[in-house]
Protein backbone atom coordinates (compact mmCIF):
# COMPACT_ATOMS: atom_id res chain seq x y z
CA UNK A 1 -12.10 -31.62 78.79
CA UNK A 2 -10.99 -34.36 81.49
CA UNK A 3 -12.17 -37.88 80.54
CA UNK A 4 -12.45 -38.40 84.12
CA UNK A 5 -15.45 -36.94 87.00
CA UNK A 6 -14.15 -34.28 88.93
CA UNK A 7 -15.06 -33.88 92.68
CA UNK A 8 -15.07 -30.55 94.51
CA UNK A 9 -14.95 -30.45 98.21
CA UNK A 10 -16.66 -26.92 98.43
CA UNK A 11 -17.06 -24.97 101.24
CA UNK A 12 -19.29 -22.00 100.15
CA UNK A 13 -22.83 -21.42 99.22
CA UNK A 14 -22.06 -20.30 96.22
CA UNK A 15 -20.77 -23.42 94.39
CA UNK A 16 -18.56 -21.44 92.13
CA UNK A 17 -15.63 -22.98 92.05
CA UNK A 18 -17.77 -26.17 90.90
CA UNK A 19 -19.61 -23.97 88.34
CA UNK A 20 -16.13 -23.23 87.10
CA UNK A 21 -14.60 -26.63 87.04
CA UNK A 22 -17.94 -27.82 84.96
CA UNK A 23 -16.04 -25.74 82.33
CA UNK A 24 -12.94 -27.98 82.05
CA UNK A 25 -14.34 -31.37 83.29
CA UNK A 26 -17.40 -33.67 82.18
CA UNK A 27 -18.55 -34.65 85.61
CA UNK A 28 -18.43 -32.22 89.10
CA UNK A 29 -19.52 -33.35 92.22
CA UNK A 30 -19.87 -30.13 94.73
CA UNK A 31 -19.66 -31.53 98.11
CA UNK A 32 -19.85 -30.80 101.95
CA UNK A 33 -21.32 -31.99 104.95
CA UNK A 34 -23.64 -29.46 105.50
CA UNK A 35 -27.66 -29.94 104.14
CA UNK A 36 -28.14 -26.47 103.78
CA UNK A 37 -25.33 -25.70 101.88
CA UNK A 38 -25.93 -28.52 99.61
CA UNK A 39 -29.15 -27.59 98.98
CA UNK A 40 -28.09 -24.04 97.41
CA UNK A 41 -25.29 -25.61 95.94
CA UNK A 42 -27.87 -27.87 93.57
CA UNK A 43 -29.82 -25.07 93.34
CA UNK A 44 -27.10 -22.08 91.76
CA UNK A 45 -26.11 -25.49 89.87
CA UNK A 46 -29.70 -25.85 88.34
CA UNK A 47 -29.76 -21.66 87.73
CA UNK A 48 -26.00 -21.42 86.66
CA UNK A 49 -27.32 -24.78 83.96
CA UNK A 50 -30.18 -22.82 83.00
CA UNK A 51 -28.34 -19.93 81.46
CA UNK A 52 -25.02 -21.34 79.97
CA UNK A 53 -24.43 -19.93 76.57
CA UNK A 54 -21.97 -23.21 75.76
CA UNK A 55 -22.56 -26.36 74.60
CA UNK A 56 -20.71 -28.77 77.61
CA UNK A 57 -21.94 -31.39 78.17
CA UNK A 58 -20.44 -31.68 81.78
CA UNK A 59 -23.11 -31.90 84.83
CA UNK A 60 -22.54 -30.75 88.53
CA UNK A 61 -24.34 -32.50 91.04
CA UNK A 62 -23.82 -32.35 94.34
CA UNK A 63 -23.17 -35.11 97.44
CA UNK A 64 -22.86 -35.17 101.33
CA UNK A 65 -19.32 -35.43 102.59
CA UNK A 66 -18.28 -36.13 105.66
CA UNK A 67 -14.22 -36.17 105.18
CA UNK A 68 -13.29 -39.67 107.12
CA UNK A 69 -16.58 -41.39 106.22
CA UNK A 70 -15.54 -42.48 102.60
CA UNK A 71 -13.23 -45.34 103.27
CA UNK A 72 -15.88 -47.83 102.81
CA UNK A 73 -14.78 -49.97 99.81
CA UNK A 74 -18.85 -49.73 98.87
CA UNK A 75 -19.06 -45.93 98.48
CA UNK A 76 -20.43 -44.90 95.50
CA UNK A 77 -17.91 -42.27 95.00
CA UNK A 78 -15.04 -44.28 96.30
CA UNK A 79 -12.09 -44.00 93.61
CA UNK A 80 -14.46 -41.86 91.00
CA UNK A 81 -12.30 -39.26 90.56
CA UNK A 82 -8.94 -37.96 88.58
CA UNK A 83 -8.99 -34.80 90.47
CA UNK A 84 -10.32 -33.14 93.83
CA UNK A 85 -10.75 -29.57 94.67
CA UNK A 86 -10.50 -27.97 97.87
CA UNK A 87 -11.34 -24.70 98.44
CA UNK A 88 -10.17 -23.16 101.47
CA UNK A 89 -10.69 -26.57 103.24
CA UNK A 90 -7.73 -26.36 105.63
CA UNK A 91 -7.94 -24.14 108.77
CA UNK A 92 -7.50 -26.21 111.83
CA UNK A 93 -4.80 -29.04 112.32
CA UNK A 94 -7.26 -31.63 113.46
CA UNK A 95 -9.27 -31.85 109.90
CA UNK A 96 -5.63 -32.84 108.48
CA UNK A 97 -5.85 -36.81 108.74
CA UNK A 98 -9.51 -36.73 107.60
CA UNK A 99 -9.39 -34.40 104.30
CA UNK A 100 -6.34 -36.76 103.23
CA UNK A 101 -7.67 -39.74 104.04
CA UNK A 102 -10.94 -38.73 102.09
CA UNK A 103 -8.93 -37.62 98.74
CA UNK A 104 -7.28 -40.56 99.01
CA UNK A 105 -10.83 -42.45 98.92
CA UNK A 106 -12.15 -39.92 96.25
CA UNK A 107 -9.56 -40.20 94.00
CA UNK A 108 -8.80 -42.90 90.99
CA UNK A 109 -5.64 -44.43 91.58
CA UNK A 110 -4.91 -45.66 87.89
CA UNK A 111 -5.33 -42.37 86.96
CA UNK A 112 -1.61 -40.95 86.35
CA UNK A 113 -3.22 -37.56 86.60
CA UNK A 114 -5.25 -38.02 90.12
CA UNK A 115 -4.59 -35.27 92.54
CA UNK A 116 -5.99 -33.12 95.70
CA UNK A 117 -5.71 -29.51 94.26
CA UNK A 118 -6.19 -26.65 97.89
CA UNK A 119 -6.59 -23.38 97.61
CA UNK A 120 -4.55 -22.43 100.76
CA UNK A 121 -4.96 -19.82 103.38
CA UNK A 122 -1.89 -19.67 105.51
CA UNK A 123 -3.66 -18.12 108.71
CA UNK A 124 -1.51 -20.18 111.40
CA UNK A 125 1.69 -21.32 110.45
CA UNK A 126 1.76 -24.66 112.57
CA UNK A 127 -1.24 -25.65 110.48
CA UNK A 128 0.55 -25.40 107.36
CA UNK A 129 3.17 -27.76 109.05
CA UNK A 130 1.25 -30.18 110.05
CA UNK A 131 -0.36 -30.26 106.73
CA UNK A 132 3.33 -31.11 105.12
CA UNK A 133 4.09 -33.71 108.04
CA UNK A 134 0.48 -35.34 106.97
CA UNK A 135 1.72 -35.14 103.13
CA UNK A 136 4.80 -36.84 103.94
CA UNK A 137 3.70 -39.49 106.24
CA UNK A 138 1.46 -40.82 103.53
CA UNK A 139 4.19 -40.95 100.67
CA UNK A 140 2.71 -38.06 98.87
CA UNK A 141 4.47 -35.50 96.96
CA UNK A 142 3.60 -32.01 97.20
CA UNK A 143 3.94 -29.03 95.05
CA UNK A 144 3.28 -25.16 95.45
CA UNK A 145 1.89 -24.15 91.63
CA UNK A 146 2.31 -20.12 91.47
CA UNK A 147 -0.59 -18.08 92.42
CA UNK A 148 -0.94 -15.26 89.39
CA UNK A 149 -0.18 -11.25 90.54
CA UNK A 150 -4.32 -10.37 91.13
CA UNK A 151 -4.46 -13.58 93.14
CA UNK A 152 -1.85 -12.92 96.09
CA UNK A 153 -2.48 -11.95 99.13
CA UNK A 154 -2.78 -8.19 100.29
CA UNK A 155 -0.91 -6.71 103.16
CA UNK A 156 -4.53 -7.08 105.44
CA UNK A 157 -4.94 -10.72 103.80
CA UNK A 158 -3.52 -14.20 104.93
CA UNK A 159 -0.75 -15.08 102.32
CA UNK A 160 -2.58 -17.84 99.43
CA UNK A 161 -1.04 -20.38 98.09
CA UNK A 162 -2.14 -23.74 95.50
CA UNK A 163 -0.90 -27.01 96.82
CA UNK A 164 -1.10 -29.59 94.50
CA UNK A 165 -0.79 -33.43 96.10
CA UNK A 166 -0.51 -36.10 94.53
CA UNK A 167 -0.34 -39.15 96.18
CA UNK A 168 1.73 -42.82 95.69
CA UNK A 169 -0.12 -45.56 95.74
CA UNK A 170 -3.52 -46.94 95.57
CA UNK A 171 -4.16 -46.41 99.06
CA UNK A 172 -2.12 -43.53 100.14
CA UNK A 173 0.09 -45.22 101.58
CA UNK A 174 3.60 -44.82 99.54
CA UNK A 175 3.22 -48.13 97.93
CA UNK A 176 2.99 -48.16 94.29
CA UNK A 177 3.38 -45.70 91.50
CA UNK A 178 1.65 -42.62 91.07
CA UNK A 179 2.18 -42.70 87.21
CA UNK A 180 3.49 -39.34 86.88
C-alpha cells in the first residue's frame, strides 16, 4: 500500500477507478467539477465501503476540482499527493495547460514516486500532440506503459494508451530533480 494519498481526477459517475485505487493506496480523493457527479461518487463510495470483504484501511472521499483553480499555495490539497489518476481526462486541446498545471499543484514534489497516470483515448491526433508539446514545455518526462491484450483498442474503438508523467521540479517547471 502507498504511504502517500492518492488523488483521482474522475470523470464518471461511477467512481470506479477510485474504488479500485482504494485497493492499493491508503487515501483516494475522487474528484471533478461537477456537483452531481460528486455526489454519486460519495455515495457508490459509501455503498462500495459498506460491502468490502477486506480489511484496508484506505478511505475515498471525494472533492470539487476545477483543473486551473488549485495553484493557490493555501489549498488544502495543494502538494497532497504521490500519484494522480486521470481517467479519460484528455479530449480537447484547450484543457491541456489546465490538467497539467493542476497535477502539478496536486502532486508532492519530494515524493520520488509523484506522477500524473492518463488513461488515453487517442480520438484526434493533434490533441495527442499538443499534449506532448505541453509535457515538454514544462520539463516533464513522459512514458507510454503497455496497455495488456483485453485492454487495446478494437477496430470500431479509438486506439488507448497509459501515459505516465512525471514531472521535474517542485513547480513544474524543469527545475530541480524529480528523484527518480
Amino acid at each position: 500500500m502507498h504511504a502517500h494519498a492518492h488523488v483521482h481526477m474522475d470523470l464518471t459517475t461511477t467512481g470506479l477507478p477510485s474504488m479500485v485505487a482504494s485497493k492499493l493506496c491508503r487515501r483516494v480523493v475522487a474528484s471533478d467539477n461537477n456537483a452531481m457527479v460528486l455526489r454519486l461518487l460519495a455515495r457508490n463510495a459509501r455503498l462500495n465501503e459498506q460491502h468490502r470483504s477486506d480489511t484496508s484501511t484506505s478511505t475515498i472521499s471525494s472533492a470539487r476540482v476545477e483543473w486551473g483553480e488549485l495553484l493557490d499555495e493555501a489549498a488544502p490539497l495543494r502538494h497532497a499527493f504521490d500519484l494522480v489518476i486521470g481517467s479519460d481526462v484528455v479530449y480537447q486541446e484547450d484543457v491541456i495547460p489546465s490538467l497539467l498545471a493542476s497535477a502539478v499543484s496536486l502532486l508532492d514534489p519530494s515524493s520520488p514516486q509523484a506522477a500524473l497516470v492518463i488513461v488515453y483515448a487517442n480520438r484526434v491526433p493533434a490533441v495527442r500532440e499538443r499534449l506532448m508539446r505541453e509535457v515538454t514545455q514544462r520539463g516533464a518526462r513522459l512514458q507510454s506503459l503497455p496497455l495488456p491484450a483485453s485492454a487495446r483498442a478494437h477496430e470500431h474503438e479509438h486506439p488507448l494508451e497509459i501515459l505516465c508523467i512525471r514531472f521535474a521540479g517542485p513547480n513544474g517547471d524543469g527545475d530541480g530533480d524529480s528523484g527518480s
